[in-house]
N, C-alpha and C. Protein backbone atom coordinates (compact mmCIF):
# COMPACT_ATOMS: atom_id res chain seq x y z
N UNK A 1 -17.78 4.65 -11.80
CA UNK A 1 -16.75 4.85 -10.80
C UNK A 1 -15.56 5.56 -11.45
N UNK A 2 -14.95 6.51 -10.55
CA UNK A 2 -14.34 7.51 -11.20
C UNK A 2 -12.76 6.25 -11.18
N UNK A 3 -12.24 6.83 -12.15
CA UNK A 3 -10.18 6.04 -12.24
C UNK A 3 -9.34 6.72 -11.01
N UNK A 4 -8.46 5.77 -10.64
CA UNK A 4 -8.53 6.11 -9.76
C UNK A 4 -6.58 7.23 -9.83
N UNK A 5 -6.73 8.63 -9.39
CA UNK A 5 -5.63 9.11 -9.73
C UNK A 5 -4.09 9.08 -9.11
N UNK A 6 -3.46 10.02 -9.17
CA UNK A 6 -1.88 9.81 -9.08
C UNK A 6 -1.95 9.97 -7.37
N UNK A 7 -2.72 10.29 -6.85
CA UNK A 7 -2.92 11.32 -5.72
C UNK A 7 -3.37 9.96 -4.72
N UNK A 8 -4.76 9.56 -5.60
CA UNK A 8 -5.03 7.94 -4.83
C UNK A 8 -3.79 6.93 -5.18
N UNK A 9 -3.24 6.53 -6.03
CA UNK A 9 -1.78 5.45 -6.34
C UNK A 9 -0.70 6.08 -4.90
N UNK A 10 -0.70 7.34 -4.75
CA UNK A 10 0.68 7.52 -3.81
C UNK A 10 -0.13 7.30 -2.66
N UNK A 11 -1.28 7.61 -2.00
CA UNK A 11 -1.54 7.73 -0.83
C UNK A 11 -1.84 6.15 -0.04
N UNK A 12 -2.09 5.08 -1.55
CA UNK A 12 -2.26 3.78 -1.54
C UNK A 12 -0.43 3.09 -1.04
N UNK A 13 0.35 3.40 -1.78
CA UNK A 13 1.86 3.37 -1.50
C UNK A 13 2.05 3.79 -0.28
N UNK A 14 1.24 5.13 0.18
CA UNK A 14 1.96 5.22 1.39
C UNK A 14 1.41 4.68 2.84
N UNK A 15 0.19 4.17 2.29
CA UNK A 15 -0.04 3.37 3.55
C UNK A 15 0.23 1.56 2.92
N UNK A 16 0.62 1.34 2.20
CA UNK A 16 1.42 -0.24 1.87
C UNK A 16 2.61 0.07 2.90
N UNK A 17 3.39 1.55 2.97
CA UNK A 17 4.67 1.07 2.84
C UNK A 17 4.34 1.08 4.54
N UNK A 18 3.33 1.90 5.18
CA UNK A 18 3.81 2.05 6.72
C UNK A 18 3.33 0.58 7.15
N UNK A 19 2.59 -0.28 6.50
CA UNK A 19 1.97 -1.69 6.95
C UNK A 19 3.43 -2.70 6.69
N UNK A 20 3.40 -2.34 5.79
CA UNK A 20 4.74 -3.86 5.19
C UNK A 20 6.21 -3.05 5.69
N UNK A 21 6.31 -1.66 5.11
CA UNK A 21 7.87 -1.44 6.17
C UNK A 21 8.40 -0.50 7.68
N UNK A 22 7.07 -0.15 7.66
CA UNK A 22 7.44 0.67 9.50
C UNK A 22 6.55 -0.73 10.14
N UNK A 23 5.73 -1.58 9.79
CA UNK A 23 5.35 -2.60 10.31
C UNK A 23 4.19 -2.00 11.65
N UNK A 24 3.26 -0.97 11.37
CA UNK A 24 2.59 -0.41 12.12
C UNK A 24 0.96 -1.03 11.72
N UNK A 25 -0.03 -1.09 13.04
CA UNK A 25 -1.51 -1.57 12.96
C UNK A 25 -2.30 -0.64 12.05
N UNK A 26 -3.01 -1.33 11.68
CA UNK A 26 -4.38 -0.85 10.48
C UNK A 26 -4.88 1.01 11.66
N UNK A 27 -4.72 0.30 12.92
CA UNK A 27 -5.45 1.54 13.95
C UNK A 27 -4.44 2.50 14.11
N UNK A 28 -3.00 2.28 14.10
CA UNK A 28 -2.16 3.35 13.63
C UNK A 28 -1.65 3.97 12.66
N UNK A 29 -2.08 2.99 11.38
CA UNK A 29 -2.02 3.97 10.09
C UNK A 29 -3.37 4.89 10.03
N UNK A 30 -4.33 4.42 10.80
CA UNK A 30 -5.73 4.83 10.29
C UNK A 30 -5.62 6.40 10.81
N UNK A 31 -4.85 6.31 12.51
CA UNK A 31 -4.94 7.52 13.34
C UNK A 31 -3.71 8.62 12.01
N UNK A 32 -2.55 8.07 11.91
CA UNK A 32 -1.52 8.68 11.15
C UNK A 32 -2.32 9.72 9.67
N UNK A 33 -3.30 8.50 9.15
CA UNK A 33 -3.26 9.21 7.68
C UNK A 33 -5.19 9.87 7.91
N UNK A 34 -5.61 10.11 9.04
CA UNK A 34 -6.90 10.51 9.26
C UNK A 34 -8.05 9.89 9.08
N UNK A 35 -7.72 8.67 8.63
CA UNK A 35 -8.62 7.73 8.75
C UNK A 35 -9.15 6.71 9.69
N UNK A 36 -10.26 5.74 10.01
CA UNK A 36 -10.82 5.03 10.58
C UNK A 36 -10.01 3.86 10.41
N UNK A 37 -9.83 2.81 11.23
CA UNK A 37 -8.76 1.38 11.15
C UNK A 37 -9.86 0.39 10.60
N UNK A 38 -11.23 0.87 10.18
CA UNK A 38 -12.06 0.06 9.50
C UNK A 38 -11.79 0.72 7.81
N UNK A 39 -11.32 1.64 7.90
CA UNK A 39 -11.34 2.26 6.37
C UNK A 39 -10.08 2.12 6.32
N UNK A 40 -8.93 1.32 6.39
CA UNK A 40 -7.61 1.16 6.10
C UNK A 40 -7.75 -0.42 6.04
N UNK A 41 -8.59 -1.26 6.80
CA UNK A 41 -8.51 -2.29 6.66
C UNK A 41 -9.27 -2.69 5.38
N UNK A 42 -10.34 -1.60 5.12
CA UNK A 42 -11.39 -2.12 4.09
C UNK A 42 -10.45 -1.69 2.33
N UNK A 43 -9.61 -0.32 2.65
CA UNK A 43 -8.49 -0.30 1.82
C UNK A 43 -8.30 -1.20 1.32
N UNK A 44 -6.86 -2.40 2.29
CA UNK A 44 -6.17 -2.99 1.95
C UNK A 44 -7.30 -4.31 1.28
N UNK A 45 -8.24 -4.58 1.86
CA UNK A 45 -9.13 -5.79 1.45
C UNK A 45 -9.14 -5.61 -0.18
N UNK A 46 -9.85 -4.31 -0.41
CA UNK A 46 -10.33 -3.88 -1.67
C UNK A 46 -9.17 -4.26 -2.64
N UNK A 47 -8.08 -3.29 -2.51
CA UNK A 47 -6.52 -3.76 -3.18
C UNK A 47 -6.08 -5.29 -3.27
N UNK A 48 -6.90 -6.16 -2.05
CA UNK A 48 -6.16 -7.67 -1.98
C UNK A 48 -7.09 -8.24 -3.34
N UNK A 49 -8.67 -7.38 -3.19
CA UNK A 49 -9.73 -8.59 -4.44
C UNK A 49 -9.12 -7.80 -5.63
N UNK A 50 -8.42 -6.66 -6.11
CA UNK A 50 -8.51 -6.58 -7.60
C UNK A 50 -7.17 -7.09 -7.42
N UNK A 51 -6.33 -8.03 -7.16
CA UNK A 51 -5.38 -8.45 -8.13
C UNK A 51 -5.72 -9.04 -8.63
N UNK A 52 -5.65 -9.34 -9.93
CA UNK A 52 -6.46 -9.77 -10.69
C UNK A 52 -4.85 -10.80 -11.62
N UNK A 53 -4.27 -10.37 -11.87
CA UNK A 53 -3.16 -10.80 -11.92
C UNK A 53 -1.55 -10.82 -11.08
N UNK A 54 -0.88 -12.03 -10.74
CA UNK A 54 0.04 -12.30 -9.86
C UNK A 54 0.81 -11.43 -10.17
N UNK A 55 1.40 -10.60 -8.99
CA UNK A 55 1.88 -9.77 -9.07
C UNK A 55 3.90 -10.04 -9.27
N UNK A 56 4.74 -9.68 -10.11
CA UNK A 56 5.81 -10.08 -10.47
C UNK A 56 6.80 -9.68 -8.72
N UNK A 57 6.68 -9.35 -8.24
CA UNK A 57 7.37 -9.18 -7.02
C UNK A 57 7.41 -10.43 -6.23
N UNK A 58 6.53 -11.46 -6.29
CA UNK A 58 6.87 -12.63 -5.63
C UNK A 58 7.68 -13.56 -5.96
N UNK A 59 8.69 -13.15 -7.11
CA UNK A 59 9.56 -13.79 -8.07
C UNK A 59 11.03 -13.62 -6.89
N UNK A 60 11.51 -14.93 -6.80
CA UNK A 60 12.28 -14.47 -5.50
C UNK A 60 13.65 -13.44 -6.71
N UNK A 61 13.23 -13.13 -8.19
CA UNK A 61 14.11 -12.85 -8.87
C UNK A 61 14.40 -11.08 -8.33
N UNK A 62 12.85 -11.11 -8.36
CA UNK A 62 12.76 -9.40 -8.35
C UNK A 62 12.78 -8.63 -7.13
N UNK A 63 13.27 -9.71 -5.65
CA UNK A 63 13.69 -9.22 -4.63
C UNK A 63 15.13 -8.70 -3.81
N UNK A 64 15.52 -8.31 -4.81
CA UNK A 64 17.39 -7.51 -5.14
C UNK A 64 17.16 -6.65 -4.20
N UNK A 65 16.18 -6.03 -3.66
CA UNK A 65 16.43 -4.39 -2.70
C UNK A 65 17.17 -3.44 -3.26
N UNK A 66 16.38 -3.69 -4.41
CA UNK A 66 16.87 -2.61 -6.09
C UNK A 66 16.05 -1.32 -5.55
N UNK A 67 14.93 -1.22 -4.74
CA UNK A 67 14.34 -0.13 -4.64
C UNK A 67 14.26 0.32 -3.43
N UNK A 68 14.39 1.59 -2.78
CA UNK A 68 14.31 1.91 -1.55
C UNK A 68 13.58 2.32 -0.90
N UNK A 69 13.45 2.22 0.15
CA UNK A 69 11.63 2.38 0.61
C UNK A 69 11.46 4.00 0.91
N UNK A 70 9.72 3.94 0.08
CA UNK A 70 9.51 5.21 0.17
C UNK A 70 9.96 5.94 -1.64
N UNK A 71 10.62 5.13 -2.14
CA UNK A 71 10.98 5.35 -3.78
C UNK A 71 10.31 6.36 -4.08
N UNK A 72 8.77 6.65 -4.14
CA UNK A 72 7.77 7.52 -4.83
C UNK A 72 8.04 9.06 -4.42
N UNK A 73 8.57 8.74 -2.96
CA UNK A 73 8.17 10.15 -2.13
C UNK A 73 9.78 10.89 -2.24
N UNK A 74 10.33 10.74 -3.27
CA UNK A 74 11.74 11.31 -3.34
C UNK A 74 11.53 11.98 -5.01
């Protein structure tokens, strides 16, 4: 299985950010980014089994709104 590149990391970011901050359905990110709402849901599934380690953002330390949404795409 190929690594996965800079191109897959942003396009992964940019459908996190329309789920968690425009707060839009799996069937309207799916229509938005040309995909199927079974292939956005199967996305996010895939991303939920490799954490493999807890991710430091649930630290109520590291929730300052130090970063602004959309950060990558600027």
């Amino acid at each position: 299985m190929a690594e996965p590149s800079r191109g897959d990391d942003l396009f992964l970011l940019e459908l996190l950010a329309c789920r968690d901050h425009d707060e839009l359905s799996a069937a309207q990110i799916g229509k938005m980014m040309g995909k199927s709402r079974s292939a956005v849901l199967g996305i996010f599934h895939r991303q939920r089994d490799g954490d493999i380690v807890a991710c430091a953002c649930v630290k109520p330390d590291n929730k300052d709104g130090g970063m602004p949404a959309r950060w990558w795409a600027s």
